[in-house]
Protein backbone atom coordinates (compact mmCIF):
# COMPACT_ATOMS: atom_id res chain seq x y z
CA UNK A 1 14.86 11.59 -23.44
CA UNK A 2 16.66 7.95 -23.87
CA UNK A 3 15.00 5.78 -21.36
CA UNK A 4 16.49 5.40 -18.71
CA UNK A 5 17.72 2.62 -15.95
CA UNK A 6 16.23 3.49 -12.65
CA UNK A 7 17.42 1.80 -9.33
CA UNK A 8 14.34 2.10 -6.69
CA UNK A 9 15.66 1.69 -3.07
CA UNK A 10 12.96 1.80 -0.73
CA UNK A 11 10.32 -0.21 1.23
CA UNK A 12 9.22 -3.30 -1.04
CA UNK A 13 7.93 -5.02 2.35
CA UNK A 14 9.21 -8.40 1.74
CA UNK A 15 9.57 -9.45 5.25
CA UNK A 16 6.00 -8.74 5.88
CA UNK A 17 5.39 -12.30 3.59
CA UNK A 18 2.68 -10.95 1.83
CA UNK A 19 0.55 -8.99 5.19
CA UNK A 20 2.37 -6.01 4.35
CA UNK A 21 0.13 -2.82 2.37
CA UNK A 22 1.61 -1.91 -1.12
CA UNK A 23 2.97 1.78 -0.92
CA UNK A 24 4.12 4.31 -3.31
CA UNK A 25 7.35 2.35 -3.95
CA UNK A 26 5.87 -0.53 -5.69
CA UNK A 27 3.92 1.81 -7.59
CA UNK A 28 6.60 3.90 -9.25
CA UNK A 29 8.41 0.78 -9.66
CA UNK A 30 5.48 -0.38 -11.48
CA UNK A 31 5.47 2.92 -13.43
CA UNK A 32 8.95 2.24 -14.42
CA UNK A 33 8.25 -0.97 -16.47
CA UNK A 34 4.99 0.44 -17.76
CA UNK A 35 6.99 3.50 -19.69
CA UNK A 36 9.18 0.47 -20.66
CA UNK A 37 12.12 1.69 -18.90
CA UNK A 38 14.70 -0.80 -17.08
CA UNK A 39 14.03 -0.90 -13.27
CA UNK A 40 15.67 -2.55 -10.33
CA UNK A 41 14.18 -2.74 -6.91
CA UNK A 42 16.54 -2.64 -4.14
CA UNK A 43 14.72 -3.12 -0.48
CA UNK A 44 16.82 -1.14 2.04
CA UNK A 45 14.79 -2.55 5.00
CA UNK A 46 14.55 -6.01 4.09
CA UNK A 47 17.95 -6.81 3.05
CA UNK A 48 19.04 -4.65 5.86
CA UNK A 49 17.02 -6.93 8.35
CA UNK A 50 17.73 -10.39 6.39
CA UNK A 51 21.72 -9.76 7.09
CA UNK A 52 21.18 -8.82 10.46
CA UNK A 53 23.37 -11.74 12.38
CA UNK A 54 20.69 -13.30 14.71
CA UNK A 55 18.02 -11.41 12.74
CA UNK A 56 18.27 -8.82 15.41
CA UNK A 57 21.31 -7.18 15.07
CA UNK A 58 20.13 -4.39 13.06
CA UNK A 59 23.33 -2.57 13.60
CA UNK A 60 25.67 -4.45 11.69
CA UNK A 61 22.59 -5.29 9.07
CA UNK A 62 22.54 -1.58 8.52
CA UNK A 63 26.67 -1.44 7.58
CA UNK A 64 26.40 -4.72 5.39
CA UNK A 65 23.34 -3.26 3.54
CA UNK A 66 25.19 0.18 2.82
CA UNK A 67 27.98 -2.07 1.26
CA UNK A 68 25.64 -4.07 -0.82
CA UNK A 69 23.39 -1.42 -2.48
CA UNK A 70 26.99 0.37 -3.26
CA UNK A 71 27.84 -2.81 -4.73
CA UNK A 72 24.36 -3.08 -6.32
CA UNK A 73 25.49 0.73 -8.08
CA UNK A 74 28.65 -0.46 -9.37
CA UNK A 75 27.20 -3.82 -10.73
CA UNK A 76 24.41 -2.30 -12.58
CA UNK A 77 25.52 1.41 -13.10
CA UNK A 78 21.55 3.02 -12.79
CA UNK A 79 21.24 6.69 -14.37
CA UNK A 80 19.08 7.35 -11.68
CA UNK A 81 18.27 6.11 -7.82
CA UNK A 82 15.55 6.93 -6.11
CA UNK A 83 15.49 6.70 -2.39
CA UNK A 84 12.79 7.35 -0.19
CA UNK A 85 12.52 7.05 3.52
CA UNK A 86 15.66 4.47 3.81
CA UNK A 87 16.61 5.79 7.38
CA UNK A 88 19.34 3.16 7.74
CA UNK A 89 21.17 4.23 4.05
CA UNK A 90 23.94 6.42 4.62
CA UNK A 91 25.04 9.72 2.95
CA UNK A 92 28.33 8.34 2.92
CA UNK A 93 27.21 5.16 1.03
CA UNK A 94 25.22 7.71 -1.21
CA UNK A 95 28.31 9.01 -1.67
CA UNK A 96 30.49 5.81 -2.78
CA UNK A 97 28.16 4.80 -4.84
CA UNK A 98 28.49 8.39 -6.39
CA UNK A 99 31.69 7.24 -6.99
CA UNK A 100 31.17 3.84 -8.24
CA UNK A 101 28.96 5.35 -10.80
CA UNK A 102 29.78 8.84 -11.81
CA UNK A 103 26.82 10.54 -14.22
CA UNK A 104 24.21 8.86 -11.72
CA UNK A 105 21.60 11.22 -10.34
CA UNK A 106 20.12 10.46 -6.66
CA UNK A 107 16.65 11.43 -5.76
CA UNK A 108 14.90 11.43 -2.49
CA UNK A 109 11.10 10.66 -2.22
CA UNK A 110 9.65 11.28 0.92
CA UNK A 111 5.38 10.67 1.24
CA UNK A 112 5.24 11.90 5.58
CA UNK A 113 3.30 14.77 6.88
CA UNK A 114 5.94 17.82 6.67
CA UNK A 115 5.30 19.16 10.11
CA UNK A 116 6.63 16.15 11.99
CA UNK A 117 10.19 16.42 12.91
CA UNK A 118 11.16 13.12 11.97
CA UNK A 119 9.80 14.00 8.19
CA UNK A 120 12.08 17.28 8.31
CA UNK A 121 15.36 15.58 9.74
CA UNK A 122 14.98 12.78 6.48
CA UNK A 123 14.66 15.75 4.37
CA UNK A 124 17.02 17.76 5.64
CA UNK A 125 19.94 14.82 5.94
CA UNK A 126 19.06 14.30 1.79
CA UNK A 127 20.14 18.06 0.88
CA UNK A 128 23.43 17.24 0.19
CA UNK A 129 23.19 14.06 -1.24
CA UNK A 130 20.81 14.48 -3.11
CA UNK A 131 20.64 16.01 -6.98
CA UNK A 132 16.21 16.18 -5.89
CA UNK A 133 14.36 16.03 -3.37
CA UNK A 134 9.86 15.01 -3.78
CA UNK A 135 7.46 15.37 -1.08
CA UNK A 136 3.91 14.93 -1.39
CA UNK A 137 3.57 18.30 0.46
CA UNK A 138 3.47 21.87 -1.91
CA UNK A 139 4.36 25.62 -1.07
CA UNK A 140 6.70 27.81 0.68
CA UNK A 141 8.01 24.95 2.69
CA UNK A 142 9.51 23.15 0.08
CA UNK A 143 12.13 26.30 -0.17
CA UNK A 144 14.05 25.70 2.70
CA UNK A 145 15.11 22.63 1.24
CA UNK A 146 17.08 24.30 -1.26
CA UNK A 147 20.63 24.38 -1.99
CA UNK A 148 21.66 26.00 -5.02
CA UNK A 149 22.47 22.42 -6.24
CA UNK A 150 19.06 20.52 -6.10
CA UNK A 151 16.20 20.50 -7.00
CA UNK A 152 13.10 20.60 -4.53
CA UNK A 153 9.26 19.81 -5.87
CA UNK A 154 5.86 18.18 -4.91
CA UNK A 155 4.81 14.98 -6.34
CA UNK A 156 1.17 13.81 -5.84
CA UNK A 157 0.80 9.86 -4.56
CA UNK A 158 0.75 7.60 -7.73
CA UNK A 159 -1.42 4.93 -8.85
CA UNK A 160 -1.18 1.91 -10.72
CA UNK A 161 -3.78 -0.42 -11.82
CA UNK A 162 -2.23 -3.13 -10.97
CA UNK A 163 -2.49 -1.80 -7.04
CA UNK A 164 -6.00 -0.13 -7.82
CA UNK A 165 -7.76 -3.25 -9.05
CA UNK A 166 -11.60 -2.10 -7.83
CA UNK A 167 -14.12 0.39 -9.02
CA UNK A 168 -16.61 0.19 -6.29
CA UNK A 169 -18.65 3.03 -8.58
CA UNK A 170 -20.27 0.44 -10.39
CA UNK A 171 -21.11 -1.96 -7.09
CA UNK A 172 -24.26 -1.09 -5.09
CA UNK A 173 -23.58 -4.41 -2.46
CA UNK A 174 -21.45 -3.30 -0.03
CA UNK A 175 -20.54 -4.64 3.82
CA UNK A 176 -19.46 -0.64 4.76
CA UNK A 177 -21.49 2.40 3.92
CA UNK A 178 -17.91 4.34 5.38
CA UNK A 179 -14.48 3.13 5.84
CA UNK A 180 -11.49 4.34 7.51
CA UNK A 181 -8.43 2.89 8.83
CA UNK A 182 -5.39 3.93 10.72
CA UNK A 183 -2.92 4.01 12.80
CA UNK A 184 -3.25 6.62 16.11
CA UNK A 185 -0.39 8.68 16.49
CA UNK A 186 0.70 12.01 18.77
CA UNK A 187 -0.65 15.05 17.96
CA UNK A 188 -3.54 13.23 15.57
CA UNK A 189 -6.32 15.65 14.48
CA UNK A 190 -8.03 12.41 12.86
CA UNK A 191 -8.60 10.91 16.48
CA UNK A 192 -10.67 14.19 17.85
CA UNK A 193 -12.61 14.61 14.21
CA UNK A 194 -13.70 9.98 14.10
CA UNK A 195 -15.10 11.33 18.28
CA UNK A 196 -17.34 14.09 16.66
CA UNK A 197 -18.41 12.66 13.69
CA UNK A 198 -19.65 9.12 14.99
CA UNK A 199 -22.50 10.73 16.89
CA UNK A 200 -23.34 12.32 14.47
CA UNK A 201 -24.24 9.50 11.84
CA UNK A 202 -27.51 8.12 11.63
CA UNK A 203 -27.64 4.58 12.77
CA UNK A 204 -28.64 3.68 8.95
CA UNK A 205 -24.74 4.36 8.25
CA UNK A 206 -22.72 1.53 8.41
CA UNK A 207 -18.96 2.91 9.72
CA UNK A 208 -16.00 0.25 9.12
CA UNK A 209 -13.66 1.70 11.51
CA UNK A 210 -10.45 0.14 11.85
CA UNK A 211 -7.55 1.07 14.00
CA UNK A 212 -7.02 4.32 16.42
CA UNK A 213 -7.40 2.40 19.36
CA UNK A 214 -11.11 1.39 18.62
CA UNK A 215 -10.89 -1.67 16.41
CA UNK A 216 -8.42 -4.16 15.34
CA UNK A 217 -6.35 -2.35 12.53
CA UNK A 218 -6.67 -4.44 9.13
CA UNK A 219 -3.24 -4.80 6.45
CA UNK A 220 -2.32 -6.76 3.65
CA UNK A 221 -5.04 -8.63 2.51
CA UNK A 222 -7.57 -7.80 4.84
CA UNK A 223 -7.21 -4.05 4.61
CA UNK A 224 -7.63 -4.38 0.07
CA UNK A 225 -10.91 -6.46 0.85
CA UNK A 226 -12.66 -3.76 3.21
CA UNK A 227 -11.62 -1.47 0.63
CA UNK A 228 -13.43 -3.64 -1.57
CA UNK A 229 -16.45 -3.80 0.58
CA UNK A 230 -16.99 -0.22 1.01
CA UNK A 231 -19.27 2.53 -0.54
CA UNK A 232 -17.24 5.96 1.01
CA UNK A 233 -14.29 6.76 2.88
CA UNK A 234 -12.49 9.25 4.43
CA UNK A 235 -9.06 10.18 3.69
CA UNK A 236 -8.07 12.15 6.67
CA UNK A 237 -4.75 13.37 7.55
CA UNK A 238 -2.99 13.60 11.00
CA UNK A 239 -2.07 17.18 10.22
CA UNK A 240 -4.64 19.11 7.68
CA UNK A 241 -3.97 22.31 6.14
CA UNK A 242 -1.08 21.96 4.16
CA UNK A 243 -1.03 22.68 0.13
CA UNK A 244 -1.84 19.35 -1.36
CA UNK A 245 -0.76 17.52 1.05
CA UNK A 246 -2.61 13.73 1.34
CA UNK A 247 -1.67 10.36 2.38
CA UNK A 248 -1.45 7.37 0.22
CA UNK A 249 -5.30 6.40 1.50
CA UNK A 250 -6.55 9.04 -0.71
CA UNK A 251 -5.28 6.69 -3.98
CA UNK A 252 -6.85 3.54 -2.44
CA UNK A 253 -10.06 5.39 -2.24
CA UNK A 254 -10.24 7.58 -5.31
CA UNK A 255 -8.28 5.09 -7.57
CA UNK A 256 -10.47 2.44 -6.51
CA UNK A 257 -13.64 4.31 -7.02
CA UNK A 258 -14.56 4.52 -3.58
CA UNK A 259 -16.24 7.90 -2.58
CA UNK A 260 -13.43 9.84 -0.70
CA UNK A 261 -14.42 12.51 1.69
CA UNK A 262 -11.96 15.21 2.22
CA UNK A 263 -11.13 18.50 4.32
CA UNK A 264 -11.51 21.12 2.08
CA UNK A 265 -8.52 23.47 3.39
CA UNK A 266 -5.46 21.49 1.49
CA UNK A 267 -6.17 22.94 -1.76
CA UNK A 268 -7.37 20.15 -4.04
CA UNK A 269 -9.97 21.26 -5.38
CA UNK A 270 -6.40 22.79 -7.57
CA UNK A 271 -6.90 18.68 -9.00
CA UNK A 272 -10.65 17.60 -8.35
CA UNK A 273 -14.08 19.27 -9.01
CA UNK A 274 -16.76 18.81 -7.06
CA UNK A 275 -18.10 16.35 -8.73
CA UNK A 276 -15.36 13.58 -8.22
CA UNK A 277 -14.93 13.93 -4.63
CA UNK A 278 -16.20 15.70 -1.41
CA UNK A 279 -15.19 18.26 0.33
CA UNK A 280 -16.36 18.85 4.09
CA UNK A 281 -14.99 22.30 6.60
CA UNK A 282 -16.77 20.89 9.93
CA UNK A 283 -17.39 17.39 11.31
CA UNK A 284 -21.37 18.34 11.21
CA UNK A 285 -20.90 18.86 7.28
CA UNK A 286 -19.10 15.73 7.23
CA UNK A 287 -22.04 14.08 8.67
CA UNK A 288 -24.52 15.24 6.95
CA UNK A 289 -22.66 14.81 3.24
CA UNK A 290 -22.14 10.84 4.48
CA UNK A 291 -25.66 10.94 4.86
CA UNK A 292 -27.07 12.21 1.73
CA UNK A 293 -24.64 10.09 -0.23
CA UNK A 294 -25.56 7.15 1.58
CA UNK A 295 -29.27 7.80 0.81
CA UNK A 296 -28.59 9.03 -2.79
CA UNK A 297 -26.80 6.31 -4.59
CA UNK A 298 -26.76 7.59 -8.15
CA UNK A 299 -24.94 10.40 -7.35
CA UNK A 300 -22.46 8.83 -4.94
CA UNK A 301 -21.88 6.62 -8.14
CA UNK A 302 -21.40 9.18 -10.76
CA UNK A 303 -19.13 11.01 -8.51
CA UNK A 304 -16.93 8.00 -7.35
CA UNK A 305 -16.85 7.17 -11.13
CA UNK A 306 -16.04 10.54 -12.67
CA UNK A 307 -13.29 10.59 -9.00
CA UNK A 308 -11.79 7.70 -9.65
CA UNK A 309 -10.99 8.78 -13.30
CA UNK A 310 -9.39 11.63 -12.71
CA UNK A 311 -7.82 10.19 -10.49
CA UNK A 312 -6.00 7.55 -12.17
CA UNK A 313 -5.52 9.66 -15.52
CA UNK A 314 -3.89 12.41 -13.53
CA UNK A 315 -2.04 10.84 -10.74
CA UNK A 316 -1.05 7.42 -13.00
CA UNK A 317 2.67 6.07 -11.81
CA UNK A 318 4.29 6.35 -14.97
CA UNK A 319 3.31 10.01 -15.47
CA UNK A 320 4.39 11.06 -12.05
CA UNK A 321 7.48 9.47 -12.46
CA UNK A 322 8.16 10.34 -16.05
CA UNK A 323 7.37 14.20 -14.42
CA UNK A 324 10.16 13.67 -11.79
CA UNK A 325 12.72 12.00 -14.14
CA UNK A 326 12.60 14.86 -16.41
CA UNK A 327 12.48 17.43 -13.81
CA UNK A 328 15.97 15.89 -11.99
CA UNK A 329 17.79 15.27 -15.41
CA UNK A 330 16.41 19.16 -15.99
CA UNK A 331 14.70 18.32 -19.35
CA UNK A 332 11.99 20.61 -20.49
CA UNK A 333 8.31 18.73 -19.30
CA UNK A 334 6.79 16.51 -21.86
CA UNK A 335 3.27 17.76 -21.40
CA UNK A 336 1.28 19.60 -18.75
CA UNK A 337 1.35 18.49 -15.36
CA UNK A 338 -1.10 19.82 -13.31
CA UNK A 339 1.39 20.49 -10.26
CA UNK A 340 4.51 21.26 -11.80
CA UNK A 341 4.33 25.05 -10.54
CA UNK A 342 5.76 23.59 -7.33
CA UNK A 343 9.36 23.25 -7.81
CA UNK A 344 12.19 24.95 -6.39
CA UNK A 345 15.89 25.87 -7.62
């Protein structure tokens, strides 16, 4: 495979000056150079917002954005965009820019819970526009997203150590014992498991919990420092039970060696032992694994350790995204991924 020019258009957070929490776009893009391949970044929000008249007219922002990134196409001819969320891009600026560059492929990333409907409508508006489609969800679902002319897979959330800086496995100081934080949202299972667990912890248990109506929710800065300053933490979903499916907080905990507690009915134990994270069924279980950990140090540091490892050998950005470049262009796969059973034709 030549390497090739990739054009990222996503959520690079610029108008948050700094306050704003790295995602999975800055990671691939961040992949990109690390393969050595040439990358653009192209924030769809930001410019979108920036040429808003007023700052507020998001309307016409949205039409003069559509225009630039098809300009952006035609200036720098990409092999490849990726798009991910990118609600205000158009299919019919997908589609000049088609135009403007024929031989380009066009890939959607998407990284939201599959059963909301907002999650399905993105998805769904990308199946014609789109030569790929990656969600960070696996199985059946991923079918209906099919076309005949696309391709549909799962790709897991990436890390790069450039985002993952910490490995809290080899601290034994920490200002949390257990650290979540979050945004509440409707139908949030996370809300009613936070009520039963807290109870439940012995007072010995330090809990940083941030967000869901109880606390002050931390970003930017603050949030990567009480990452820093904590032992364990949860990653949580709003909706559990789907194949692989995880938010990015499980790469802020794993990748930064930070023991990650997780419900054991989304399948990963197909990617980690355990020994590198743990699994819990019931808030009670929950409990009382925070609690041993918390009172056993060695082993919550061998397991954070041998976690974070796997995590960041399996799940590194420029292997995710080498998996989905040669997946789209429909190249045979360089070496074994461990999830690349989940793709549809």
């Amino acid at each position: 495979m030549k390497k090739p020019r990739i054009l990222f258009t996503g959520n690079f957070l610029e108008r948050h000056w700094g306050n704003g929490r790295t995602g999975i776009d800055m990671r691939l893009a961040a992949g990109a150079i690390r393969n050595e391949w040439e990358m653009l970044a192209f924030s769809e929000r930001d410019v979108a917002r920036f040429l808003a008249p007023l700052g507020f007219m998001r309307n016409i922002g949205a039409r003069m954005m559509n225009a630039r990134l098809v300009k952006t196409v035609r200036n720098w001819k990409p092999d490849i965009m990726f798009i991910s969320h990118c609600d205000y891009v158009t299919n019919e600026a997908l589609a000049d820019a088609r135009s403007a560059c024929p031989g380009m492929c066009i890939v959607h990333i998407n990284c939201d819970p599959v059963e909301t409907a907002h999650c399905r409508a993105q998805i769904a508006r990308r199946t014609e526009s789109c030569d790929a489609i990656f969600v960070t969800t696996a199985g059946e679902v991923l079918k209906q997203w099919t076309t005949g002319r696309n391709v549909v897979g799962f790709f897991p959330n990436p890390s790069d150590p450039s985002y993952e800086v910490e490995d809290n496995s080899a601290k034994t100081d920490f200002k949390w014992d257990l650290f979540f934080a979050g945004r509440p949202a409707l139908a949030d299972a996370r809300r009613a498991l936070l009520d039963s667990l807290q109870p439940r912890l012995p007072s010995s248990v330090r809990f940083g919990l941030f967000g869901m109506d109880v606390a002050p929710l931390v970003t930017g800065r603050a949030y990567e420092e009480a990452v820093a300053a904590s032992k364990m933490g949860l990653s949580i979903n709003r909706f559990e039970g789907w194949k692989w499916y995880a938010s990015d907080r499980i790469t802020h905990l794993m990748a930064n060696g930070v023991l990650t507690f997780q419900y054991d009915g989304n399948d990963m134990q197909h990617f980690f032992g355990d020994g590198e994270t743990v699994y819990f069924h019931t808030p009670e279980e929950l409990a009382e694994r925070v609690d041993w950990f918390n009172r056993h140090d060695d082993a919550r540091r061998r397991m954070a350790s041998a976690g974070r490892a796997a995590y960041r050998r399996m799940f590194d950005a420029r292997r995710v995204l080498k998996y989905m470049v040669e997946t789209v262009l429909g190249e045979p796969c360089s070496e074994q991924y461990e999830w690349a059973e989940e793709v549809y034709r």
